[in-house]
C-alpha atoms as a PDB file:
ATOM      1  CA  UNK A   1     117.814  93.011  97.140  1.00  0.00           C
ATOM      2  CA  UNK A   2     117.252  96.554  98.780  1.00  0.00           C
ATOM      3  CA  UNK A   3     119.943  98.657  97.483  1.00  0.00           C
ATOM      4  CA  UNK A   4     119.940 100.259 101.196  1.00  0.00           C
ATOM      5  CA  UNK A   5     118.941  99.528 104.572  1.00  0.00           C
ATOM      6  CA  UNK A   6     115.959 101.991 105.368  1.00  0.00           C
ATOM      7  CA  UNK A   7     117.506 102.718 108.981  1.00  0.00           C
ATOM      8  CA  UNK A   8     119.354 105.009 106.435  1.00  0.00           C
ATOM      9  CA  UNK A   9     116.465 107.024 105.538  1.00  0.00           C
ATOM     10  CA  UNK A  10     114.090 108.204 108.165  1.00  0.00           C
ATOM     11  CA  UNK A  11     110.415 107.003 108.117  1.00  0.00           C
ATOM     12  CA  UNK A  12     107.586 109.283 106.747  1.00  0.00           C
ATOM     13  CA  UNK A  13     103.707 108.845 107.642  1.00  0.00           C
ATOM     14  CA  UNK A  14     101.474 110.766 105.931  1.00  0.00           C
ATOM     15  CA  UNK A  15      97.944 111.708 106.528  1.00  0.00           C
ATOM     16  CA  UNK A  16      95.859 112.138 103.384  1.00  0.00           C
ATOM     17  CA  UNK A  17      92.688 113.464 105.134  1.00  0.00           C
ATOM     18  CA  UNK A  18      90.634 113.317 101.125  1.00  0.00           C
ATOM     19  CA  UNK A  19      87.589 115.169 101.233  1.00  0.00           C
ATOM     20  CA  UNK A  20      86.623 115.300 104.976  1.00  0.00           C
ATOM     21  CA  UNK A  21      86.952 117.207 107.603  1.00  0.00           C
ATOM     22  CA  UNK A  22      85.660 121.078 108.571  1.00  0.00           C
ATOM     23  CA  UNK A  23      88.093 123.485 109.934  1.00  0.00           C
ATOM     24  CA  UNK A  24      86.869 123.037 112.853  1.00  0.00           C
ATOM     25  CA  UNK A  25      87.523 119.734 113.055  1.00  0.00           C
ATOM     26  CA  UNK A  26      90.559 119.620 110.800  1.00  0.00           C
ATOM     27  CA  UNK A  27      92.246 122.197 113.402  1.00  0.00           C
ATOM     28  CA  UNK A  28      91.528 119.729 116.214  1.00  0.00           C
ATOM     29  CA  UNK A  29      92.733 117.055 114.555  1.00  0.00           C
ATOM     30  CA  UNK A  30      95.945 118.086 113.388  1.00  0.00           C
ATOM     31  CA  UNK A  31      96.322 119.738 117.110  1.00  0.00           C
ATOM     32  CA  UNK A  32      95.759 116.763 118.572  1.00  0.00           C
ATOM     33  CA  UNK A  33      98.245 115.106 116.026  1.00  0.00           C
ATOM     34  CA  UNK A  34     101.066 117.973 116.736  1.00  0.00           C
ATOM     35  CA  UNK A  35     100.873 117.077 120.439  1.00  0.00           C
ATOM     36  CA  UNK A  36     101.468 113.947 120.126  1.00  0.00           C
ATOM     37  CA  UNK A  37     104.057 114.228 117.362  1.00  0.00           C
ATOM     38  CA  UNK A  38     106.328 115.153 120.305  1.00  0.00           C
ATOM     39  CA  UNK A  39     106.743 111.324 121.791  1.00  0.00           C
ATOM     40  CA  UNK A  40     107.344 109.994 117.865  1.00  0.00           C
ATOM     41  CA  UNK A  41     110.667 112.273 116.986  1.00  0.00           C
ATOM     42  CA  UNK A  42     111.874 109.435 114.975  1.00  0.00           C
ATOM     43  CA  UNK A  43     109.406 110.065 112.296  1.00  0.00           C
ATOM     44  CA  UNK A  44     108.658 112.543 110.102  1.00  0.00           C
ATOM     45  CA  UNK A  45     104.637 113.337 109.937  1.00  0.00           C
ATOM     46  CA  UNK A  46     102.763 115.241 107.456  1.00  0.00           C
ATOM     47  CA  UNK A  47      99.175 115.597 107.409  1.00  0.00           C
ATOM     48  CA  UNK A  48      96.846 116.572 103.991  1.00  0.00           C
ATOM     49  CA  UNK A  49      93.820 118.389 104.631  1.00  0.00           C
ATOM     50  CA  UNK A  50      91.373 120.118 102.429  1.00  0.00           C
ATOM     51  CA  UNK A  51      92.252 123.166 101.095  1.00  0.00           C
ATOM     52  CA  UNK A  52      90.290 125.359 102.724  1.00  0.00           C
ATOM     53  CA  UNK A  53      91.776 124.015 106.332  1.00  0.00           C
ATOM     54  CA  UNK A  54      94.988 124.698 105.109  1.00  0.00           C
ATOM     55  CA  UNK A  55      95.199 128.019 107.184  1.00  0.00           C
ATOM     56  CA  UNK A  56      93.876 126.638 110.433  1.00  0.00           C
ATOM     57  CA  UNK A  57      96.002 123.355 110.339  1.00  0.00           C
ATOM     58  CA  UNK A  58      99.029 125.222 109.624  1.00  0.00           C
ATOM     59  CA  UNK A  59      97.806 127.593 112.636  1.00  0.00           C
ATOM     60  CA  UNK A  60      97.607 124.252 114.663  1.00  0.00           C
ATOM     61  CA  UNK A  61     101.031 122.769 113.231  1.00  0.00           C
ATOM     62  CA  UNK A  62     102.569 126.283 114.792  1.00  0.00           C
ATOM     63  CA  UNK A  63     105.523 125.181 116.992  1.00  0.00           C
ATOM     64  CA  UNK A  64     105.280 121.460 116.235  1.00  0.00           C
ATOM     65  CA  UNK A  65     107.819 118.864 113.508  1.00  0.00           C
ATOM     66  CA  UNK A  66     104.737 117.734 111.596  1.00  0.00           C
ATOM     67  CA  UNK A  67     104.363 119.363 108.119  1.00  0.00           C
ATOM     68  CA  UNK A  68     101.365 120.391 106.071  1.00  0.00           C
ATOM     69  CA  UNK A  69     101.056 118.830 102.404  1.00  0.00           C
ATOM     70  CA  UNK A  70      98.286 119.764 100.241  1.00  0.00           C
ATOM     71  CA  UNK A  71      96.256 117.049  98.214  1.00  0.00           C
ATOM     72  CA  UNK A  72      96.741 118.362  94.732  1.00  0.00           C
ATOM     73  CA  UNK A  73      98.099 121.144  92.713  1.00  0.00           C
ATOM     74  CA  UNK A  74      97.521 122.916  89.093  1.00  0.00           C
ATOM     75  CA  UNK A  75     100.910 122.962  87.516  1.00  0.00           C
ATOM     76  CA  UNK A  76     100.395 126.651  86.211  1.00  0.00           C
ATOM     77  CA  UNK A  77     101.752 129.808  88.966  1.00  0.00           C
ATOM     78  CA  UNK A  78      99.148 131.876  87.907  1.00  0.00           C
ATOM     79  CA  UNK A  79      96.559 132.717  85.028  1.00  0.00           C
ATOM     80  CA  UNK A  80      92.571 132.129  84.044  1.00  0.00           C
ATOM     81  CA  UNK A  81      92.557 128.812  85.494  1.00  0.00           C
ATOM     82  CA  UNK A  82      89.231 129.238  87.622  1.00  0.00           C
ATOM     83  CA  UNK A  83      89.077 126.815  90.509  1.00  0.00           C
ATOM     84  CA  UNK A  84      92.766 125.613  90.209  1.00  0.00           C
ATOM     85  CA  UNK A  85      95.521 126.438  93.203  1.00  0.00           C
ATOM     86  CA  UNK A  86      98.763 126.880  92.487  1.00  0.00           C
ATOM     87  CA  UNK A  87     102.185 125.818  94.512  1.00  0.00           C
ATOM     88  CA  UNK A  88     103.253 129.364  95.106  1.00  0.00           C
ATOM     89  CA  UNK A  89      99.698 129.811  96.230  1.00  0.00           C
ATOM     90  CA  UNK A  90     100.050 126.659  98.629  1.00  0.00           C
ATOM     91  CA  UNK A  91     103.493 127.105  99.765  1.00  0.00           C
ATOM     92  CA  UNK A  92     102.533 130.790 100.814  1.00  0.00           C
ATOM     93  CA  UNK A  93      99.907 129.006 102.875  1.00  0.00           C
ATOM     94  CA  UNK A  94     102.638 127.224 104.684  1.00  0.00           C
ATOM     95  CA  UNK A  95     102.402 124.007 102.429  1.00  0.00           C
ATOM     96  CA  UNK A  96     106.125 122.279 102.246  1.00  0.00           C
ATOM     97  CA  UNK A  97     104.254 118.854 100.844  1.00  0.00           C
ATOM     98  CA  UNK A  98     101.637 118.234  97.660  1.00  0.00           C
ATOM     99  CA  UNK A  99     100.658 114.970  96.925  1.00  0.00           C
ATOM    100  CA  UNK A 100     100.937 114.444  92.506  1.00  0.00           C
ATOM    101  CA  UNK A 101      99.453 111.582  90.802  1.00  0.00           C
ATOM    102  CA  UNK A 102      97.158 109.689  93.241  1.00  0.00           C
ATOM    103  CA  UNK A 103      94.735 107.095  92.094  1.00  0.00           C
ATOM    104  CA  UNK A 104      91.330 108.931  93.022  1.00  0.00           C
ATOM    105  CA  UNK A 105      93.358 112.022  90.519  1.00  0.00           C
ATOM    106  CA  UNK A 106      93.861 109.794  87.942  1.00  0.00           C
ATOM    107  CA  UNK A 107      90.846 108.110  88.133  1.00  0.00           C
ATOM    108  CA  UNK A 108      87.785 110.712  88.326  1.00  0.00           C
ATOM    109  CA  UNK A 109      89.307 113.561  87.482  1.00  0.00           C
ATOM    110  CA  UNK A 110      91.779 112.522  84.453  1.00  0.00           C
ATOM    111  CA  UNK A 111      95.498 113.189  85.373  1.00  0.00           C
ATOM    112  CA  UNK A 112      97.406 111.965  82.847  1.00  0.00           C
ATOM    113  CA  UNK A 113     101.167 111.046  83.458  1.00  0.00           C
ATOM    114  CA  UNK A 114     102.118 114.180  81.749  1.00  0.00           C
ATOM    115  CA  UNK A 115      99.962 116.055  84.187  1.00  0.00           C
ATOM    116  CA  UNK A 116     101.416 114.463  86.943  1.00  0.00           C
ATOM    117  CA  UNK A 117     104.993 115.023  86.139  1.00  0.00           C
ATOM    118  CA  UNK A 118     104.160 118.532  85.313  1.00  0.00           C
ATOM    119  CA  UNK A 119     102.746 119.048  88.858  1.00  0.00           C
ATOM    120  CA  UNK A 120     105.794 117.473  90.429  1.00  0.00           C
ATOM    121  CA  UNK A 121     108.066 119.968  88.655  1.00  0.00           C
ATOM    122  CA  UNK A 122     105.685 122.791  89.938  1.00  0.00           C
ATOM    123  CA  UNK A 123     105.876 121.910  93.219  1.00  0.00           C
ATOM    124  CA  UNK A 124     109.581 121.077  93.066  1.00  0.00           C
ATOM    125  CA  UNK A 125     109.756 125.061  91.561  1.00  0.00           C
ATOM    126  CA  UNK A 126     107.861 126.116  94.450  1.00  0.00           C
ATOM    127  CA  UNK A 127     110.577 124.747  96.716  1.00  0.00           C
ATOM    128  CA  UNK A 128     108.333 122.011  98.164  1.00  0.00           C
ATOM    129  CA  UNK A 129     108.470 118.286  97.963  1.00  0.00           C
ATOM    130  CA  UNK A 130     106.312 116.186  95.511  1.00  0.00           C
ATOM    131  CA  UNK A 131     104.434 112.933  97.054  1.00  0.00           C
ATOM    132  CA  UNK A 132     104.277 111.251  93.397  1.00  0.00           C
ATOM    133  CA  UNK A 133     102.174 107.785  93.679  1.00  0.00           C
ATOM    134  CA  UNK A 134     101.999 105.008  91.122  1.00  0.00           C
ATOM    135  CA  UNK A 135      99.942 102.271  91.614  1.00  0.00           C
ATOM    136  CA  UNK A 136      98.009  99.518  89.788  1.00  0.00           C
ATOM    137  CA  UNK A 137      94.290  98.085  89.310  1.00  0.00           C
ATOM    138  CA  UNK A 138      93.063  94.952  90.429  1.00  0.00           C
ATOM    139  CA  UNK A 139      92.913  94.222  86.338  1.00  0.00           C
ATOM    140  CA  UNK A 140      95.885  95.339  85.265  1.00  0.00           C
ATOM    141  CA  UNK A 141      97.822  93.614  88.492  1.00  0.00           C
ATOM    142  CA  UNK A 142      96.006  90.192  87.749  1.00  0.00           C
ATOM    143  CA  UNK A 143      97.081  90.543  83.799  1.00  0.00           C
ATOM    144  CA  UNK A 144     100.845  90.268  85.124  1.00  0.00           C
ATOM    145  CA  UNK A 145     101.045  93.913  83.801  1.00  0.00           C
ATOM    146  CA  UNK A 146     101.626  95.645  87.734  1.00  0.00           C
ATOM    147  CA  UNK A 147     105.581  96.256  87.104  1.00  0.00           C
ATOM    148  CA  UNK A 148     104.908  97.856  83.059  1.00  0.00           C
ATOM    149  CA  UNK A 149     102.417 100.241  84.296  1.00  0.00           C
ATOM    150  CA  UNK A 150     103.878 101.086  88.083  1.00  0.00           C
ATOM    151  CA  UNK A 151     107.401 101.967  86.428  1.00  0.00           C
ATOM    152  CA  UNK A 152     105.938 103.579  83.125  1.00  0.00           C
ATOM    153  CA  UNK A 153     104.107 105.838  85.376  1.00  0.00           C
ATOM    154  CA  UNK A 154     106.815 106.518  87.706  1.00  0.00           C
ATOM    155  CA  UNK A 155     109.704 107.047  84.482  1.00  0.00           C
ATOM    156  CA  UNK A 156     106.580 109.406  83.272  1.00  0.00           C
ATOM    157  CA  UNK A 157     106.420 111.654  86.557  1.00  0.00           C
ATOM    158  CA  UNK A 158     110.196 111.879  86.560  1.00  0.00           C
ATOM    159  CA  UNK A 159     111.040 112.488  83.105  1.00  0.00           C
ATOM    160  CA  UNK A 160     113.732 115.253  82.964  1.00  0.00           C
ATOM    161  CA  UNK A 161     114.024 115.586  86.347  1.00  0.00           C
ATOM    162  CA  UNK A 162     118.025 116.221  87.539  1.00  0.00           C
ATOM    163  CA  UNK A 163     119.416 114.092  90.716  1.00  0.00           C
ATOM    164  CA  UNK A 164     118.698 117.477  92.768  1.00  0.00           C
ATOM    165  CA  UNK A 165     115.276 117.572  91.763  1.00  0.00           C
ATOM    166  CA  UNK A 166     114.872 113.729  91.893  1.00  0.00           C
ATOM    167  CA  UNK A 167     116.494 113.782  95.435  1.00  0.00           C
ATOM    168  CA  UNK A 168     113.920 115.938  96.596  1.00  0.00           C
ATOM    169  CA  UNK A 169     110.738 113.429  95.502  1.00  0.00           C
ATOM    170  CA  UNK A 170     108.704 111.000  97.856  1.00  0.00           C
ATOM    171  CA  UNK A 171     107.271 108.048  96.022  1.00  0.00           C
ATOM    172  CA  UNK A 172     104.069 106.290  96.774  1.00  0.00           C
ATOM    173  CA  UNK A 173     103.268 103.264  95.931  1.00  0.00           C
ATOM    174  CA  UNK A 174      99.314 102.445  96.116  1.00  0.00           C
ATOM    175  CA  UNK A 175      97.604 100.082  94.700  1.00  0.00           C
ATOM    176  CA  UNK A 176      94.381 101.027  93.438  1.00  0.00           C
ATOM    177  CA  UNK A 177      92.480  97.563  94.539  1.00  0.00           C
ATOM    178  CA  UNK A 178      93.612  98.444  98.141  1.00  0.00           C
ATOM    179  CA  UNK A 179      92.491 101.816  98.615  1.00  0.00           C
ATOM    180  CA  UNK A 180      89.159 102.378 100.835  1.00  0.00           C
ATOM    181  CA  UNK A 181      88.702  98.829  99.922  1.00  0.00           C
ATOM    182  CA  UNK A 182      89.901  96.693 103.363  1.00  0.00           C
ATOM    183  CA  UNK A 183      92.067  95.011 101.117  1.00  0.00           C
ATOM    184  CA  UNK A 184      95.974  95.386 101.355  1.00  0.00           C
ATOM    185  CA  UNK A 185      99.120  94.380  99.237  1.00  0.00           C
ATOM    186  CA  UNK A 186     100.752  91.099 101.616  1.00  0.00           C
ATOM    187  CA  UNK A 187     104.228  93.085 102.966  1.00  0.00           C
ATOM    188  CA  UNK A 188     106.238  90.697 100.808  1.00  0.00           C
ATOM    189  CA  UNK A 189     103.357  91.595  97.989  1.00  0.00           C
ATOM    190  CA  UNK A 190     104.405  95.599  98.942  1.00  0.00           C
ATOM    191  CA  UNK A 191     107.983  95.008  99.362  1.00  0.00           C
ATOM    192  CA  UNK A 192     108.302  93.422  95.869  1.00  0.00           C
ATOM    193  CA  UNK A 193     106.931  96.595  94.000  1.00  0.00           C
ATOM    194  CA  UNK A 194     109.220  98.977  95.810  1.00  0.00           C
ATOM    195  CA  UNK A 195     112.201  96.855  95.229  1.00  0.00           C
ATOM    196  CA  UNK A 196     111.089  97.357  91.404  1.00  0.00           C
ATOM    197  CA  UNK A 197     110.520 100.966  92.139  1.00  0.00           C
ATOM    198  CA  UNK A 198     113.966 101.658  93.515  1.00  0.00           C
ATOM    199  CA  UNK A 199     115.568  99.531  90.836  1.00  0.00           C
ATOM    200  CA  UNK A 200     114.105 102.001  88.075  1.00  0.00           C
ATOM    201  CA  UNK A 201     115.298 104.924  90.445  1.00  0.00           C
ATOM    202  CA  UNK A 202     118.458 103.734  90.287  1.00  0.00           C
ATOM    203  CA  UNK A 203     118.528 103.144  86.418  1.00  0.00           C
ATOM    204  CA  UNK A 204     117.589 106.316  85.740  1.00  0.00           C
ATOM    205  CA  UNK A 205     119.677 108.334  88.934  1.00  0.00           C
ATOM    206  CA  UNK A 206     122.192 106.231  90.445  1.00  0.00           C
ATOM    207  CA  UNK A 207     122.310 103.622  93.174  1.00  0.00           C
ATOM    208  CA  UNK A 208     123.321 106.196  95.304  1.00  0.00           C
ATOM    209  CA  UNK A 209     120.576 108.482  94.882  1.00  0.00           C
ATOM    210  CA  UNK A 210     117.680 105.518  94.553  1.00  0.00           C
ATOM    211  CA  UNK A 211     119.246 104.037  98.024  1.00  0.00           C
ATOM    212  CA  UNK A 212     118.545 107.577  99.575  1.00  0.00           C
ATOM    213  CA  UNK A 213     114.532 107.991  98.179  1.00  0.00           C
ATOM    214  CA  UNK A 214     111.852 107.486 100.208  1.00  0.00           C
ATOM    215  CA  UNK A 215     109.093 104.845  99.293  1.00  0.00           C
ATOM    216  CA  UNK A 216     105.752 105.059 100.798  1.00  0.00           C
ATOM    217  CA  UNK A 217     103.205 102.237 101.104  1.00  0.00           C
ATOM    218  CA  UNK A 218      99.450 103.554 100.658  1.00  0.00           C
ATOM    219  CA  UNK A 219      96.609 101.449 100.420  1.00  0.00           C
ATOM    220  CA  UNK A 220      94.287 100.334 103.307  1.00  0.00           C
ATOM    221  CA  UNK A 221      97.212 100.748 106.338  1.00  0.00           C
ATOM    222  CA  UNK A 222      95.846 100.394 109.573  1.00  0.00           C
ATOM    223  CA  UNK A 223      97.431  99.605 113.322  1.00  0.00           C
ATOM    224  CA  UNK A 224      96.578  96.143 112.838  1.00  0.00           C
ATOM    225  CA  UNK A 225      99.077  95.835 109.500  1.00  0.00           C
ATOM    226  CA  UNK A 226     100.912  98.960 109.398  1.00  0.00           C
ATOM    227  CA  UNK A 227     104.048  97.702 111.638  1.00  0.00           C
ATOM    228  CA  UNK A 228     104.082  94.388 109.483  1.00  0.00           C
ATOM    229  CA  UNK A 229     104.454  96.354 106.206  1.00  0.00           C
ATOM    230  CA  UNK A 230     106.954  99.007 107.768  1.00  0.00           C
ATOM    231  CA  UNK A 231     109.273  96.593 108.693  1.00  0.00           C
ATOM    232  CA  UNK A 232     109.884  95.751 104.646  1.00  0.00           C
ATOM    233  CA  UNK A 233     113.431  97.003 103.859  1.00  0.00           C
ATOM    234  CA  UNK A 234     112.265  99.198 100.968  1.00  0.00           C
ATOM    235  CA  UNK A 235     108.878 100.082 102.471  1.00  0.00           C
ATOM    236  CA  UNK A 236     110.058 103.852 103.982  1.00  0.00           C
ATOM    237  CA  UNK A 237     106.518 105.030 105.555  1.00  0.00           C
ATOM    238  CA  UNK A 238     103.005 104.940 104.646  1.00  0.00           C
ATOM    239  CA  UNK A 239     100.489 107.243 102.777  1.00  0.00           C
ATOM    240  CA  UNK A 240      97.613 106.498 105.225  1.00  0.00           C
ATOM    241  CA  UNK A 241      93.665 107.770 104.209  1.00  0.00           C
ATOM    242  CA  UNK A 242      91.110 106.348 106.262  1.00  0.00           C
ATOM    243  CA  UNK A 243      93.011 105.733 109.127  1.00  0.00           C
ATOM    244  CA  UNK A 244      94.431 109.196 109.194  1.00  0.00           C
ATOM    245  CA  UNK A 245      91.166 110.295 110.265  1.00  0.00           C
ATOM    246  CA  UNK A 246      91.280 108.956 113.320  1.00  0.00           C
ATOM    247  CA  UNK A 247      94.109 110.469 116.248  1.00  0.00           C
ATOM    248  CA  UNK A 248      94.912 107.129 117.938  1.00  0.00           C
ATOM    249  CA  UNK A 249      94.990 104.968 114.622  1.00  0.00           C
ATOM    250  CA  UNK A 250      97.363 107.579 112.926  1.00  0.00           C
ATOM    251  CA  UNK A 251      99.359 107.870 115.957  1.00  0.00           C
ATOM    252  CA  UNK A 252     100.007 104.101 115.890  1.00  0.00           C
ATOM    253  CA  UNK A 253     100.204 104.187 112.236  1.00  0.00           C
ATOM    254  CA  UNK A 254     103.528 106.528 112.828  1.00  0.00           C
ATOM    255  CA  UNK A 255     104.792 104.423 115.805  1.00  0.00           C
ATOM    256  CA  UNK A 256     104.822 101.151 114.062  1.00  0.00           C
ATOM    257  CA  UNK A 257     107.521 103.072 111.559  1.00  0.00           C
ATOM    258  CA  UNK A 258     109.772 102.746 114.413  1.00  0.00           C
END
């Protein structure tokens, strides 16, 4: 049972853009996504583009609710860390977002949960909000083994954290068979997880503070599913990639969280 309605926290869509876009197109996309931001007040909208697009989006943001999130983050402020950005670094860029942890991360480029849950203290430090995601393989969710290794890596990322700091995370949930794959979790399939997730959260924090967290579905959203998942009790918003490339698919992405 959801420990609290989610009409008590506001929905959250956000835009992982991956490795695509120019600036050029990047600044017309996240224009276009500002202006129409205006007709979906109910939702909060954040949109990740590459790093170097950070400037121009957050140009194009200017004046408009939806927020800029970077896609990653070295947990270090500053040193001999060549090619690394740090979250002073992207919050002076106008970053109040940084995605921690996701699968592609993990995957090719060897976060570990230790890395992740330093990341999400560095960005918490830098007075911006961690998007930490957890998420299974298509192996390991077939082996029975999906609730072990969602909540061991979520416990990991969290590890230390206060209630302040832990009231200030966004969790994602995204299974790894779903992403870029056409495939989604069933909404019962997605609601189950997150009911696991905020069980843990509230083990570790506090009913209180678990029933106040938001919970984000990633993996393969798209018009045609997004306002069947959304409506899950414990499903708070979506961490959309593919679709989030398009205007008109991530605006109806963020109206289906209505």
């Amino acid at each position: 049972m959801s420990l609290a309605s989610n009409a008590a926290r506001r929905p959250l869509v956000v835009g992982n853009w991956k490795l695509h876009n120019t600036r050029a197109e990047s600044q017309a996309l996240a224009a276009g996504i500002a202006e129409k931001s205006a007709a979906l007040p109910q939702v909060d909208l954040v949109v990740a583009p590459v790093f170097t697009a950070l400037d121009v989006v957050s140009a194009a943001l200017a004046g408009s609710e939806v927020r800029l999130s970077a896609q990653d983050v070295h947990w270090e402020s500053r040193g001999a860390f060549t090619g690394e950005v740090s979250a002073p670094l992207l919050r002076d860029a106008g970053c109040t977002y940084c995605i921690v942890g996701h699968s592609e991360r993990r995957q090719f480029f060897g976060d570990s949960d230790d890395h992740v849950r330093r990341k999400a203290v560095a960005v918490l430090a830098a007075a911006m909000t961690p998007i930490v995601c957890v998420g299974e393989s298509l192996a390991q969710r077939e082996a029975g083994h999906t609730e072990a290794h969602v909540l061991g890596q979520l416990l990991a990322a969290l590890d230390g954290l206060t209630e302040n700091q832990a009231a200030a995370v966004v969790i994602a949930y995204e299974p790894i068979w779903a992403i870029g794959t056409g495939r989604n979790a069933s909404p019962a399939d997605a609601q189950a997880v997150h009911v696991r997730i905020r069980g843990a959260l509230a083990q570790r924090f506090g009913g209180s503070l678990a029933g106040s967290m938001r919970i984000l579905y990633g993996g393969s959203v798209k018009p045609d599913n997004a306002r069947a998942l959304l409506s899950e009790p414990d499903v708070d918003g979506a961490l959309v990639g593919g679709a989030s490339l398009d205007l008109a698919s991530f605006v109806a992405i963020a109206g289906a969280a209505v």
